[in-house]
Every structure is written in structure tokens, then in C-alpha cells.
C-alpha atoms as a PDB file:
ATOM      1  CA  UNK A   1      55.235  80.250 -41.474  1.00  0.00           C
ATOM      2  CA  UNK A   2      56.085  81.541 -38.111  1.00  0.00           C
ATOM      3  CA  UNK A   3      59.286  83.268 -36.118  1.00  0.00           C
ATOM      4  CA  UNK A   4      58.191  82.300 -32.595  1.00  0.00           C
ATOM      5  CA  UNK A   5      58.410  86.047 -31.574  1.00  0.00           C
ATOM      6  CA  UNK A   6      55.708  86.294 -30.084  1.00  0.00           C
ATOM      7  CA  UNK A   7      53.606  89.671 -30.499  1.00  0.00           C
ATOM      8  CA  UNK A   8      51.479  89.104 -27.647  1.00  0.00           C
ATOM      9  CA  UNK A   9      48.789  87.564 -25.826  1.00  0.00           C
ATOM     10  CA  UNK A  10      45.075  87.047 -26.422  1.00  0.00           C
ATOM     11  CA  UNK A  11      41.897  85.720 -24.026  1.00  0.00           C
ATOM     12  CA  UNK A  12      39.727  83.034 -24.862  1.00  0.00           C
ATOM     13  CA  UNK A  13      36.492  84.432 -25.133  1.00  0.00           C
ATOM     14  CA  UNK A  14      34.455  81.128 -26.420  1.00  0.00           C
ATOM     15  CA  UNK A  15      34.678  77.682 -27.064  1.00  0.00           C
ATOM     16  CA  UNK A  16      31.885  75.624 -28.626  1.00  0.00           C
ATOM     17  CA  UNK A  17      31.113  72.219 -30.540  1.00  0.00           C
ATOM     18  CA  UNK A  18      30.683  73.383 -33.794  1.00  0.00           C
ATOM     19  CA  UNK A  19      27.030  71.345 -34.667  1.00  0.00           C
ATOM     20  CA  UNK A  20      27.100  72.285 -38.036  1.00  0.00           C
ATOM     21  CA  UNK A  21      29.454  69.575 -39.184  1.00  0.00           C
ATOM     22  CA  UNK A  22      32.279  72.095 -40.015  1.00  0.00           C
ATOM     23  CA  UNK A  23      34.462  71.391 -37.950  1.00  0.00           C
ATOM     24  CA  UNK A  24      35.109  69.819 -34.056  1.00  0.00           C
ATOM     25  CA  UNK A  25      35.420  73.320 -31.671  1.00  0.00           C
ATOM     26  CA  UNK A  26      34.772  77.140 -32.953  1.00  0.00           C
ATOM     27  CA  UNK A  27      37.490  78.979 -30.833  1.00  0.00           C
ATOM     28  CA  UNK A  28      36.984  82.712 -30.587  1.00  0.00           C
ATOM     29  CA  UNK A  29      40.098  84.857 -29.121  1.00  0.00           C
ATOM     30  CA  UNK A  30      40.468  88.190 -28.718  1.00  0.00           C
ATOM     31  CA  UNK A  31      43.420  89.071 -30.202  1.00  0.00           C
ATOM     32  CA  UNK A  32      43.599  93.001 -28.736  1.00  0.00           C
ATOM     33  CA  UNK A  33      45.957  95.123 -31.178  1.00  0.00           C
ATOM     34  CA  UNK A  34      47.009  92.065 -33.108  1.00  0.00           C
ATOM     35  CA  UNK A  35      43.747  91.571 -35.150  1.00  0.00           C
ATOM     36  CA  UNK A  36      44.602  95.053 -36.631  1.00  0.00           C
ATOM     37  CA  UNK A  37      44.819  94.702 -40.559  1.00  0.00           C
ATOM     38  CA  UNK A  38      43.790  90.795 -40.066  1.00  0.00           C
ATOM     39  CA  UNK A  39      41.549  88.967 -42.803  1.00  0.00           C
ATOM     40  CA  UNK A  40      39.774  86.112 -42.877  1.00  0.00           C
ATOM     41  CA  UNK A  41      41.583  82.899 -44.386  1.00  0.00           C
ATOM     42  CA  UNK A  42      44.779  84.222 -43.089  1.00  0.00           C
ATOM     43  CA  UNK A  43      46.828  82.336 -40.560  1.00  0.00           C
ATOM     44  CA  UNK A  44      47.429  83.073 -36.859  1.00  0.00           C
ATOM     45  CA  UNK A  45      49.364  81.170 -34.144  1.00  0.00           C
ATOM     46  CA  UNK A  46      47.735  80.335 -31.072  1.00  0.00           C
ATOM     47  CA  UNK A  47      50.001  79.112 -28.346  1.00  0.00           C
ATOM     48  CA  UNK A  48      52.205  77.681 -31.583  1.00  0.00           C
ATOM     49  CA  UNK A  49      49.320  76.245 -33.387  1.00  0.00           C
ATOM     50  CA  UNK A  50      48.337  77.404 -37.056  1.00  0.00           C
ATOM     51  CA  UNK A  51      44.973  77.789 -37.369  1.00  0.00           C
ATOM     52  CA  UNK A  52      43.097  79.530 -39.738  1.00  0.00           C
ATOM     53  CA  UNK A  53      40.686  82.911 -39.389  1.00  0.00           C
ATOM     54  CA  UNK A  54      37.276  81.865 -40.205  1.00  0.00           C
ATOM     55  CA  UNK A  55      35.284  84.944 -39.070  1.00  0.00           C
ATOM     56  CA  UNK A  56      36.127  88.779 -37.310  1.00  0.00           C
ATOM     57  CA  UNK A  57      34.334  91.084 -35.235  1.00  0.00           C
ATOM     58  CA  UNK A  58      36.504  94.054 -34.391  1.00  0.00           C
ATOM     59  CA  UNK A  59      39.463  92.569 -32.394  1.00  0.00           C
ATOM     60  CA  UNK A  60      37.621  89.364 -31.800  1.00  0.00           C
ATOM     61  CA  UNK A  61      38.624  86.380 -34.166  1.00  0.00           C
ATOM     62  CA  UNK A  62      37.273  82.679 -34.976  1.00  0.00           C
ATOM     63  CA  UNK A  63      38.880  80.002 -35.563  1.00  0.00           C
ATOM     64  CA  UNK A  64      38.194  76.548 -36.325  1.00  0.00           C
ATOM     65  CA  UNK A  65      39.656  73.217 -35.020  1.00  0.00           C
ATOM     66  CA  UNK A  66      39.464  69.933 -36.308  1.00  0.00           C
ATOM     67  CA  UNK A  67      39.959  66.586 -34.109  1.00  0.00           C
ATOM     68  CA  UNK A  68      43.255  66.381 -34.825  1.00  0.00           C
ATOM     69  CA  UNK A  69      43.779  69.907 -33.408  1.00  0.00           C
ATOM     70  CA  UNK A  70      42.344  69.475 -30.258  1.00  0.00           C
ATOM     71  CA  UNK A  71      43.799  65.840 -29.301  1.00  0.00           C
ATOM     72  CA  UNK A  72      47.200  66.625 -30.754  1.00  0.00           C
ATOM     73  CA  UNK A  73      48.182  70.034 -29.392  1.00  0.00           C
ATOM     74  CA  UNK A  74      47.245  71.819 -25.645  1.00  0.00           C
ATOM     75  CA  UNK A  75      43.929  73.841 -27.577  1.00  0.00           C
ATOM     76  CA  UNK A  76      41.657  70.958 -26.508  1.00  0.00           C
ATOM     77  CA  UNK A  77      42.169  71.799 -22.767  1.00  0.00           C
ATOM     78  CA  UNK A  78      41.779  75.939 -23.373  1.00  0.00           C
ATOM     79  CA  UNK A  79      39.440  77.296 -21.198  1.00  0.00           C
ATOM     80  CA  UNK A  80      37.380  80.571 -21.528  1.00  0.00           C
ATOM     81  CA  UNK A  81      38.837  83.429 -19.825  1.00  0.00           C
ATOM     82  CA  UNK A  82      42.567  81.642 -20.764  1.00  0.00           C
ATOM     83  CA  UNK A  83      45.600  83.528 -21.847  1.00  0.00           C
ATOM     84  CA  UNK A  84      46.927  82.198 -25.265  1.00  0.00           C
ATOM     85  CA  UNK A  85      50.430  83.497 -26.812  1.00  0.00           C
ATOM     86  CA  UNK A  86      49.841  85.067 -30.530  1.00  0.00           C
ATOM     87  CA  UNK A  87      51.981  85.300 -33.313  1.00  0.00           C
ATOM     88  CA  UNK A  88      50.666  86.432 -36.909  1.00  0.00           C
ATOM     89  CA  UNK A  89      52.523  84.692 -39.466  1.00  0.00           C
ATOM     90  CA  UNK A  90      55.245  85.805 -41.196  1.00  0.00           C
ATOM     91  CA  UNK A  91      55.245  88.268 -44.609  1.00  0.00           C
ATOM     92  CA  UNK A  92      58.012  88.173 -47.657  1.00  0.00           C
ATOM     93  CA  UNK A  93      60.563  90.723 -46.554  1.00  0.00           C
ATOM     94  CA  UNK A  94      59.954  90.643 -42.581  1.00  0.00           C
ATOM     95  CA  UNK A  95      62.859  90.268 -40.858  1.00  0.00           C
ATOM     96  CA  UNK A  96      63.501  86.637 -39.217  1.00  0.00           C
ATOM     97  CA  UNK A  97      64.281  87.072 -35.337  1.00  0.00           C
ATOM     98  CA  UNK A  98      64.038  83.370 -34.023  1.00  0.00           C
ATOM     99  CA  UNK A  99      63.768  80.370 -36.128  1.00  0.00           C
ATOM    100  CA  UNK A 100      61.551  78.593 -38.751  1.00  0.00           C
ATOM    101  CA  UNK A 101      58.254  77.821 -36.908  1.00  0.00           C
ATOM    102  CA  UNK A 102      55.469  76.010 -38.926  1.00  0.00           C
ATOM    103  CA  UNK A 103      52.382  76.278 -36.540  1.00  0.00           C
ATOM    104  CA  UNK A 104      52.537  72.515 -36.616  1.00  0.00           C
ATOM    105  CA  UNK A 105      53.004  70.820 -33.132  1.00  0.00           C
ATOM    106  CA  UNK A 106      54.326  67.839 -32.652  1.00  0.00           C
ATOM    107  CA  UNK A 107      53.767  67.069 -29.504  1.00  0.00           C
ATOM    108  CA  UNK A 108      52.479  67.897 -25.715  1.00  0.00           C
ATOM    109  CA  UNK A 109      54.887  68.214 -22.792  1.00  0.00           C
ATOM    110  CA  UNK A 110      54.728  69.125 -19.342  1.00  0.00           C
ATOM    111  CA  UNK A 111      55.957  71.762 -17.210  1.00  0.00           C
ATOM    112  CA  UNK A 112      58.045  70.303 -13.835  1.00  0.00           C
ATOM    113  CA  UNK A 113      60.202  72.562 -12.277  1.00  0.00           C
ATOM    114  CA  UNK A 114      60.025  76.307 -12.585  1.00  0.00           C
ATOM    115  CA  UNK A 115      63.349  78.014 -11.125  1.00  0.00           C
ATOM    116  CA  UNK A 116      63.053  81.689 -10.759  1.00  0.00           C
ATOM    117  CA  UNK A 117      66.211  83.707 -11.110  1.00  0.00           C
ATOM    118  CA  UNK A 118      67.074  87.065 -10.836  1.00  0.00           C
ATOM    119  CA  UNK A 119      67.696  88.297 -14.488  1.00  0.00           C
ATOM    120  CA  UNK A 120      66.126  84.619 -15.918  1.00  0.00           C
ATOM    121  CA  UNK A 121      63.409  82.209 -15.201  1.00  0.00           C
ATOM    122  CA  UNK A 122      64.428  78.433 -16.235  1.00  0.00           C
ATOM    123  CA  UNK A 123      61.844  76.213 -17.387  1.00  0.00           C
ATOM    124  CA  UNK A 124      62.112  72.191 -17.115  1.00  0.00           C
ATOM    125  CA  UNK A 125      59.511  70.504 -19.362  1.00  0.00           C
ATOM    126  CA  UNK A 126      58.886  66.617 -19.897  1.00  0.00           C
ATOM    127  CA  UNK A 127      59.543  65.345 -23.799  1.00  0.00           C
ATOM    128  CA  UNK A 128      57.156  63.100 -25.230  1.00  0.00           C
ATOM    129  CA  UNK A 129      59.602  59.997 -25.913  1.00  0.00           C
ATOM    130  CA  UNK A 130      58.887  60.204 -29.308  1.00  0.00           C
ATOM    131  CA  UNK A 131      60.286  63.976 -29.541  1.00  0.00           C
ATOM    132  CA  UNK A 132      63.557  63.188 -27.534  1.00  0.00           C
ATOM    133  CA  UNK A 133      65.322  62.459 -30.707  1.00  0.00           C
ATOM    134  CA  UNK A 134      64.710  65.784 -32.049  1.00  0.00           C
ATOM    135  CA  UNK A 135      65.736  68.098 -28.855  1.00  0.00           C
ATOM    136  CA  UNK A 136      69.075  69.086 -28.975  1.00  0.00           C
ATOM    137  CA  UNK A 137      71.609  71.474 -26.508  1.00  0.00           C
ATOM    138  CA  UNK A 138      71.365  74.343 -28.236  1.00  0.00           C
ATOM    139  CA  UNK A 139      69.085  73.667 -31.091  1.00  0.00           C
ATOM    140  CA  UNK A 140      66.115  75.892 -31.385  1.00  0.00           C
ATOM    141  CA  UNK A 141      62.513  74.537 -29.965  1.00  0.00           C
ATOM    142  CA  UNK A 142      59.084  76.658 -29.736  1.00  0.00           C
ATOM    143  CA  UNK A 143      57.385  76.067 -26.561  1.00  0.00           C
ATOM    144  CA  UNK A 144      53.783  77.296 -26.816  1.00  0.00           C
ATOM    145  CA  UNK A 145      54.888  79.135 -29.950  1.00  0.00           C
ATOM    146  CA  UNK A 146      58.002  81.269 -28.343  1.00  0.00           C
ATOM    147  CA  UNK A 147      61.023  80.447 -30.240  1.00  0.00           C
ATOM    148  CA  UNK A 148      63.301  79.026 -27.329  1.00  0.00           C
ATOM    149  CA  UNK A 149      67.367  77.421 -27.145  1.00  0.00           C
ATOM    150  CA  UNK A 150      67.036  74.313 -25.348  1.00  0.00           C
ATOM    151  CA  UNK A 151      69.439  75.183 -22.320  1.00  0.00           C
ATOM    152  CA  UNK A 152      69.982  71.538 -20.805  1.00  0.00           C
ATOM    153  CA  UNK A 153      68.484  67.504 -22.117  1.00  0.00           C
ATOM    154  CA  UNK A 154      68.558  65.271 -19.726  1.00  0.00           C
ATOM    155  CA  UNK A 155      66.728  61.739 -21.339  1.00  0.00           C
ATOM    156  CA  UNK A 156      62.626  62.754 -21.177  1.00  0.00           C
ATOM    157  CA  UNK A 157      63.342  66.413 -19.878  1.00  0.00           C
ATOM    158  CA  UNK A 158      64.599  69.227 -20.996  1.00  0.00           C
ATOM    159  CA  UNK A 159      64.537  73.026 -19.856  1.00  0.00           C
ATOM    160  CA  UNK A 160      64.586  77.109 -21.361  1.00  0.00           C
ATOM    161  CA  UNK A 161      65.439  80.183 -19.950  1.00  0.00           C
ATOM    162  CA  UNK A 162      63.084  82.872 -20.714  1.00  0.00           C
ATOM    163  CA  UNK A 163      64.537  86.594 -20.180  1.00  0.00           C
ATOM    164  CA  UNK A 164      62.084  88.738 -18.024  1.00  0.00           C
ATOM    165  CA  UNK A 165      60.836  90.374 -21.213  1.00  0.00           C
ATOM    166  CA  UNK A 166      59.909  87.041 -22.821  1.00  0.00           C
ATOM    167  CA  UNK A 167      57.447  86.517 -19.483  1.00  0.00           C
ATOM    168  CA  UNK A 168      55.980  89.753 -19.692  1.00  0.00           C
ATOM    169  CA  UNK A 169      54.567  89.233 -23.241  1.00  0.00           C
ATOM    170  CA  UNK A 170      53.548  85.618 -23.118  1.00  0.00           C
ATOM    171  CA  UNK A 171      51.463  83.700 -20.972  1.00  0.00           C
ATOM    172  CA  UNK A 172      54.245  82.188 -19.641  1.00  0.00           C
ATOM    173  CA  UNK A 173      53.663  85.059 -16.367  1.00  0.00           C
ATOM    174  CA  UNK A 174      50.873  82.704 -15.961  1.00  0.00           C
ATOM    175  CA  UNK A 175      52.569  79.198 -16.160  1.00  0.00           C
ATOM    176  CA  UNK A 176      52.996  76.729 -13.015  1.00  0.00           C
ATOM    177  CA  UNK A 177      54.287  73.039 -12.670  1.00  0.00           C
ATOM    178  CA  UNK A 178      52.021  70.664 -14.227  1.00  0.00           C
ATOM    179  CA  UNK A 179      50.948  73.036 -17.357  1.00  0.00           C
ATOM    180  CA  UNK A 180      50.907  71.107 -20.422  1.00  0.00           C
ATOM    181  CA  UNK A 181      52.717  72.983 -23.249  1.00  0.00           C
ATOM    182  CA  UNK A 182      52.999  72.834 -26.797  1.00  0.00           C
ATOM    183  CA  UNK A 183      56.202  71.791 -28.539  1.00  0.00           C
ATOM    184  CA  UNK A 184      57.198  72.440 -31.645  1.00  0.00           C
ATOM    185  CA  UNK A 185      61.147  70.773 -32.430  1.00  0.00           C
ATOM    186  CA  UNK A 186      63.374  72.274 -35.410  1.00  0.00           C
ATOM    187  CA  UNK A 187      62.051  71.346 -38.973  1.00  0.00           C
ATOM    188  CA  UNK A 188      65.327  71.485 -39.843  1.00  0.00           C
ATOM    189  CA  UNK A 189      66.588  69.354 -37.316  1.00  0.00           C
ATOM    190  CA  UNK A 190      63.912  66.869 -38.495  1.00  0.00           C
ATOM    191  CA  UNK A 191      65.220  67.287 -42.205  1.00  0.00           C
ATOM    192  CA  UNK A 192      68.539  66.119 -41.255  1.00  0.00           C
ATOM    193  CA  UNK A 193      67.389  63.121 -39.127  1.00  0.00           C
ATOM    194  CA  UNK A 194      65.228  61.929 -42.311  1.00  0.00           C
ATOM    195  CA  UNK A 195      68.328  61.805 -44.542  1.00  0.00           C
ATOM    196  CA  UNK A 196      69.601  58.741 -42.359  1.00  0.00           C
END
């Protein structure tokens, strides 16, 4: 289980076809600082997604992906050399400063306006149709892993404000119109639409 506080970013420093039937794509990151104290098996969010550490080196972590990974989520189109947002996940007794993230995406959306404020940045994002349900004003939503409040839904979009701190330690100083993102809505949110 996640936050989406983000602890900072991390480059893509491979991505192969795993040919020994393991799994689909070996991703290797290098998480910097945040791969202090980290162990394989453990669980790490990469731009929102949960994946699992399957070897280290240093500061330099692998991670495996399965189909489902890579056609489901934004990690099939990572590039090497990318910036990737990086949580570690969460330990009994930490203190909860966004929401309940799962690492488990539900969907892709992209990025369509970008209006750049003074003190803000606001962020406009397509909803997959099949998400729409599950956005609310106000609610809670991780975009590419940050824990976000939906600011405005307007049928298949919906936008964010990020504060400037929020931009300078997530790869969103690197986002432009037409990025696809990954989208995470509120487990709890889904909870209550499943007792209909």
C-alpha cells in the first residue's frame, strides 16, 4: 500500500524482453537515495504502479513486468533515459499524508491542457469512459502515483492543481500535452459504488 507522496524521481536505465520466460520486460531504474535500506521482494511504485524488486545493484533496481503491466498502465511506453515518479510503500506506524493508493492502475489518460499559474500549475487530463464513474469533485485520484484532489469533471475530462513543490519532485516538471498518465481512482470510492 501506497500514500501517493511521492519521495522522488528515478531514470530508466534499461528495458529488455525478458527471454527467459519470466516475465514480459525487465525494467531497471535507478532509484538515487530511495533504494537506501531496499530489499528484494519488496514493493516500489513506479509512476503509481506496484511492482515488485527482483534484483539490486547499489541504487540501481529491477523489476519485472508482466503483459498485463505493460498494456494496462503507461510502463509499456517508458523509454530509457525517462523520468519515473517513486514512492516506496508504506510501513505499520508511518504517518498517512494523502490517501489509500494500491499501486494498481486502472486506467490510462491523457494530458490536454496544461495552464501555468503563478503559485499553481492546473492539469486537464482525458478519463477513460470507463473511469468517469469513479472521478469525483473533490475526491482523491493518483495521477502517475501523486495523490491529487480532482479540482474540476467535466464528462471525459477532468483536471489537478499541483503546488510548485509537487512539480519539483515529480516528473511532472517534465510533462506536456499529449503525455499519457497513469490513473489510479479512490478504492474507497469504488467500495461504495459496488454496494449498489
Amino acid at each position: 500500500m501506497f500514500t501517493g507522496i511521492v519521495e522522488g524521481t528515478g531514470r530508466i536505465l534499461g528495458i529488455k524482453k525478458n527471454t527467459d520466460r519470466r516475465s514480459a520486460v525487465k525494467l531497471t531504474v535507478d532509484l538515487g537515495r530511495n533504494a537506501k535500506g531496499l530489499k528484494i521482494g519488496q514493493s516500489v511504485a513506479i509512476n503509481g504502479v506496484c511492482l515488485t524488486v527482483t534484483g539490486i545493484s547499489k541504487s540501481k533496481c529491477d523489476f519485472e513486468m508482466i503483459d498485463e503491466t505493460t498494456k494496462k498502465t503507461d510502463l509499456g511506453n517508458l523509454k530509457v533515459g525517462g523520468i519515473v515518479n517513486i514512492e516506496r510503500s508504506l510501513k505499520v506506524g508511518d504517518r498517512m499524508e494523502g490517501h489509500f493508493v494500491l499501486g494498481h492502475v486502472d486506467g490510462v489518460g491523457t494530458i490536454t491542457k496544461i495552464e501555468k499559474r503563478p503559485k499553481e500549475i492546473k492539469i486537464w487530463f482525458e478519463i477513460p469512459k470507463h473511469l468517469s464513474r469513479f472521478i469525483v469533485q473533490k475526491g482523491s485520484i493518483a495521477i502517475d502515483g501523486i495523490s491529487l484532489t480532482v479540482v474540476d469533471v467535466k464528462k471525459n475530462l477532468a483536471s489537478v492543481c499541483l503546488i510548485p513543490h509537487t512539480v519539483e519532485v515529480t516528473n511532472f516538471q517534465i510533462r506536456k500535452i499529449g503525455d499519457k498518465v497513469n490513473i489510479e481512482t479512490d478504492i474507497l470510492g469504488k467500495y461504495l459504488l459496488k454496494q449498489e
